[in-house]
N, C-alpha and C. Protein backbone atom coordinates (compact mmCIF):
# COMPACT_ATOMS: atom_id res chain seq x y z
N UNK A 1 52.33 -23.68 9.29
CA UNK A 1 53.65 -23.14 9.38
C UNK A 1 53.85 -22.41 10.70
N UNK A 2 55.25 -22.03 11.33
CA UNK A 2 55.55 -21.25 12.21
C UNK A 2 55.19 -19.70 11.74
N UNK A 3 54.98 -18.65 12.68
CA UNK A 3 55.43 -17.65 12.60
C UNK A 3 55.11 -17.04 13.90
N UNK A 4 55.30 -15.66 13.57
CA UNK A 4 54.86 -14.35 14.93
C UNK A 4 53.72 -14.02 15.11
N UNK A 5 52.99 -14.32 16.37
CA UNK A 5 51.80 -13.84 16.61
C UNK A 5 51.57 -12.63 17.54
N UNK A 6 50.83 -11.68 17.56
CA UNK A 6 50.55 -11.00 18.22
C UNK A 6 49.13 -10.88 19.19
N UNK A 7 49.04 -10.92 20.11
CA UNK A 7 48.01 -11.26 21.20
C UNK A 7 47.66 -10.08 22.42
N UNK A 8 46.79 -8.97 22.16
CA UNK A 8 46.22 -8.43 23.07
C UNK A 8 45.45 -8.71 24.12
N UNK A 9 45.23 -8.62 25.46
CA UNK A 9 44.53 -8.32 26.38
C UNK A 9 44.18 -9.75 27.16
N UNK A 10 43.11 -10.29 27.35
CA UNK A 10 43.53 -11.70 28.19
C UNK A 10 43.91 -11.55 29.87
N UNK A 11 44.39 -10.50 30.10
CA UNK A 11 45.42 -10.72 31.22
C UNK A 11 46.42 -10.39 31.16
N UNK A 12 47.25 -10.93 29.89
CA UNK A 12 49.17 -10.97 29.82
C UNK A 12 49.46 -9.36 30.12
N UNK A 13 49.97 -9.74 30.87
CA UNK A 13 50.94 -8.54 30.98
C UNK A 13 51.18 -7.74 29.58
N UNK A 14 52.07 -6.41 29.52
CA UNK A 14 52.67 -5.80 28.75
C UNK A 14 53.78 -6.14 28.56
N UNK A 15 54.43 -6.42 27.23
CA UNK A 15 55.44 -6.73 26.82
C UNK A 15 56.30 -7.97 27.05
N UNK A 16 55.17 -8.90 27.60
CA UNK A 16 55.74 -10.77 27.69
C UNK A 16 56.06 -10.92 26.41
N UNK A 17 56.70 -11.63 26.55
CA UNK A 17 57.28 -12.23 24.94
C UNK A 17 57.17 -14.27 25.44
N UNK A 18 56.85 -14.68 24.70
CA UNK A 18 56.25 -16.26 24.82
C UNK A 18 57.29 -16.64 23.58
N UNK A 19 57.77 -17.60 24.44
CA UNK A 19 58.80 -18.77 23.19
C UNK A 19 59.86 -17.38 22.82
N UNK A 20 60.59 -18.22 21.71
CA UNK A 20 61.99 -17.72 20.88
C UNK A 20 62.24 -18.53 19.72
N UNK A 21 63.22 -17.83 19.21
CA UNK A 21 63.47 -18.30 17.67
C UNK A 21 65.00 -18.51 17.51
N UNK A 22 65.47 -19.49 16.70
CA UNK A 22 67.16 -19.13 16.83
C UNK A 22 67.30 -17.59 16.12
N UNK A 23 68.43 -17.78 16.03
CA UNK A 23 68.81 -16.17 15.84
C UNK A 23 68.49 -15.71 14.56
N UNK A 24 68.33 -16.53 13.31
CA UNK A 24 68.02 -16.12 12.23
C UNK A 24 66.66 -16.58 12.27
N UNK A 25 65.85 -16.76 12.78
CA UNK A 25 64.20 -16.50 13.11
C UNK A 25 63.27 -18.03 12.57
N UNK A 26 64.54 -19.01 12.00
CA UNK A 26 63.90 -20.03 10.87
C UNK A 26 63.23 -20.78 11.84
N UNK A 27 63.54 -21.11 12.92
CA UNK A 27 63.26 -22.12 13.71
C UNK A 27 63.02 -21.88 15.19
N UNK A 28 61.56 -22.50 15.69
CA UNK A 28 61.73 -22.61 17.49
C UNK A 28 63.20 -23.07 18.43
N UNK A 29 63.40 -21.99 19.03
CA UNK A 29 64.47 -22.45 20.38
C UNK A 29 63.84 -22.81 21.53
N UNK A 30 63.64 -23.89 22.22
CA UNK A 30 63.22 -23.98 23.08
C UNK A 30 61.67 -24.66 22.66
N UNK A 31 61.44 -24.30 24.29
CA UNK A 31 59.76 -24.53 24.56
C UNK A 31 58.95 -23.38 23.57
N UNK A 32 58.31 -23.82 22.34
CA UNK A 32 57.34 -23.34 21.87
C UNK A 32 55.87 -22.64 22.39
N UNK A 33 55.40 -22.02 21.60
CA UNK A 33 53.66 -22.05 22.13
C UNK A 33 52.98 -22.79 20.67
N UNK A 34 51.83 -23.69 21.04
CA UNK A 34 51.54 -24.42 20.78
C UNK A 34 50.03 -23.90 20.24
N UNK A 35 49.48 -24.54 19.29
CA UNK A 35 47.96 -24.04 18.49
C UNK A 35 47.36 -24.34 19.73
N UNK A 36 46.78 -25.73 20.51
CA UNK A 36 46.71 -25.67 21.59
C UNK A 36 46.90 -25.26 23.07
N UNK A 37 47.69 -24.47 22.52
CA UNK A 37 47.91 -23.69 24.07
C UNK A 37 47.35 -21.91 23.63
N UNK A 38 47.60 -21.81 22.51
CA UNK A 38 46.42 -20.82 22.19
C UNK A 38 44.95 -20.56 22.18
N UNK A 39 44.68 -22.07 21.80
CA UNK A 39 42.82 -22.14 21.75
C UNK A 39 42.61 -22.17 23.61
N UNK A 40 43.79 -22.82 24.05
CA UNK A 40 43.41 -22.90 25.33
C UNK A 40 43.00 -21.76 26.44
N UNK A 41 44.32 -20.80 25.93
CA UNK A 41 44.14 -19.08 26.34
C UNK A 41 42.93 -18.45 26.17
N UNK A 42 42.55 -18.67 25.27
CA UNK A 42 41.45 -17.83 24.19
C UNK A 42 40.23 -18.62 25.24
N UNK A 43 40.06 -19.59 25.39
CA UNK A 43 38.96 -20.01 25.66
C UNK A 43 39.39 -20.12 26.97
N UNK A 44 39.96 -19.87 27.96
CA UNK A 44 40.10 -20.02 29.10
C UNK A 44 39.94 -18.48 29.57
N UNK A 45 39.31 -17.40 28.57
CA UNK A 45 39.26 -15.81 28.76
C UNK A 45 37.58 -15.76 28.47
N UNK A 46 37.28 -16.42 28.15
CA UNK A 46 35.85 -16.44 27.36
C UNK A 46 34.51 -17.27 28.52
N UNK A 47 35.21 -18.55 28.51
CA UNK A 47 34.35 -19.50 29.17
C UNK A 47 34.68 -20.53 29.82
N UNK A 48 34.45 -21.29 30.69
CA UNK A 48 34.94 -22.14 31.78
C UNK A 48 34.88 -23.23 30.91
N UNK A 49 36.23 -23.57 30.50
CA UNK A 49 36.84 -25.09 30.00
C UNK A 49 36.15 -26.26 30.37
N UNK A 50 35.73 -26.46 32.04
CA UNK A 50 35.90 -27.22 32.22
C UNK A 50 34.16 -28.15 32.39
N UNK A 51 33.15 -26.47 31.58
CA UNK A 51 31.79 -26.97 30.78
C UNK A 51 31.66 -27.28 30.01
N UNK A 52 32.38 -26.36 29.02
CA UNK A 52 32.46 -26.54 27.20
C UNK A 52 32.86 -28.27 27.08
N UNK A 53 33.77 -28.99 28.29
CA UNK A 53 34.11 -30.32 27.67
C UNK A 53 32.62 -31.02 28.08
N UNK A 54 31.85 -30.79 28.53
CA UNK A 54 30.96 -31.20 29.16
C UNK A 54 29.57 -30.90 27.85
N UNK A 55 29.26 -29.89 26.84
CA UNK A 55 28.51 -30.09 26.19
C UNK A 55 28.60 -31.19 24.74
N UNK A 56 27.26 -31.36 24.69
CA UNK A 56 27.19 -32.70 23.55
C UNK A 56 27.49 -32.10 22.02
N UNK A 57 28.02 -33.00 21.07
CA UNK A 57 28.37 -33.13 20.06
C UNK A 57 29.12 -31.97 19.57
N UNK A 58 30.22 -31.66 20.22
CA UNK A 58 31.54 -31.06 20.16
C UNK A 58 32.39 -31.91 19.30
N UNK A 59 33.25 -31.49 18.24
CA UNK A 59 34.05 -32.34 17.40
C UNK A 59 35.28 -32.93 18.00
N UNK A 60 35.52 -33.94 18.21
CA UNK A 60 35.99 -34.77 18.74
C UNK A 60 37.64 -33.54 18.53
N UNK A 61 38.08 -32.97 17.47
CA UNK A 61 39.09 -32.52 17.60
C UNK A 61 39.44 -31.73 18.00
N UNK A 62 38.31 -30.81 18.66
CA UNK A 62 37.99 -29.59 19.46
C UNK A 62 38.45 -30.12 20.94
N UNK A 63 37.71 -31.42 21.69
CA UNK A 63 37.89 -31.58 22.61
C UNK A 63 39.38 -32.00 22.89
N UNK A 64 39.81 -32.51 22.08
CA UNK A 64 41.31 -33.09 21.99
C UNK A 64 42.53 -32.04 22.72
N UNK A 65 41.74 -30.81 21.40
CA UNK A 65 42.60 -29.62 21.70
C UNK A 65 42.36 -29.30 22.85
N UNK A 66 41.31 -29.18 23.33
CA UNK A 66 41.28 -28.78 24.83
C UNK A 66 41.96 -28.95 26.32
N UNK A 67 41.86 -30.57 25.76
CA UNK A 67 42.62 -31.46 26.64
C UNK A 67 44.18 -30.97 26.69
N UNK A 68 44.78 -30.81 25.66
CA UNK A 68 46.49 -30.65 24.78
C UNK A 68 46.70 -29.51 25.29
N UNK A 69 45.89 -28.29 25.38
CA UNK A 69 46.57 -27.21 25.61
C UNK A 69 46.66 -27.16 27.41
N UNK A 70 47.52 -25.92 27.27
CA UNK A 70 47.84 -24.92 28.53
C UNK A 70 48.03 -23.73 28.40
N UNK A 71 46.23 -23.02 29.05
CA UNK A 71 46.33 -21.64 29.16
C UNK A 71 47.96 -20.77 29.75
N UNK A 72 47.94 -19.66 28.44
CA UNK A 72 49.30 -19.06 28.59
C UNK A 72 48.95 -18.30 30.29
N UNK A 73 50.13 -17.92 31.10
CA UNK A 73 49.54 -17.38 31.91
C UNK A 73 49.94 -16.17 32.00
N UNK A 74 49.27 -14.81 33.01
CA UNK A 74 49.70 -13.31 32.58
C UNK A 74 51.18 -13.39 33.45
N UNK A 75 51.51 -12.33 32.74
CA UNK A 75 52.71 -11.49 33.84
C UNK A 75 54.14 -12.20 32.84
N UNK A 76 54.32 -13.51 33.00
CA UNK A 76 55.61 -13.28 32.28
C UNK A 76 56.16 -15.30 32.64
């Protein structure tokens, strides 16, 4: 399902706000953030992406995601 996430430290700035909702909150307006563009953040704060695709017997849906996302970036 959709909802509101909250995300400390990383980089982002204070008080970015990522994506929107129509006005009664049911639905994405716009460009979303994506499960993949979260794992991407998260792991683009942790460890260099571009080894992790590089070790053996990683679940094929892990790497997928990797590929799919785009680290959020700080500031806004």
């Amino acid at each position: 399902g959709l909802g509101p996430l909250l995300l400390y430290g990383a980089g982002m700035g204070r008080g970015v706000v990522r994506g929107r909702s129509t006005r009664d909150g049911a639905q994405p307006d716009g460009d979303g953030v994506t499960i993949p563009d979260l794992v991407a953040t998260v792991l683009e704060t942790l460890v260099d992406r571009t080894q992790v695709r590089l070790l053996e017997g990683l679940p094929r849906s892990l790497l997928a995601t990797l590929g799919e996302g785009r680290p959020l970036t700080p500031g806004g």
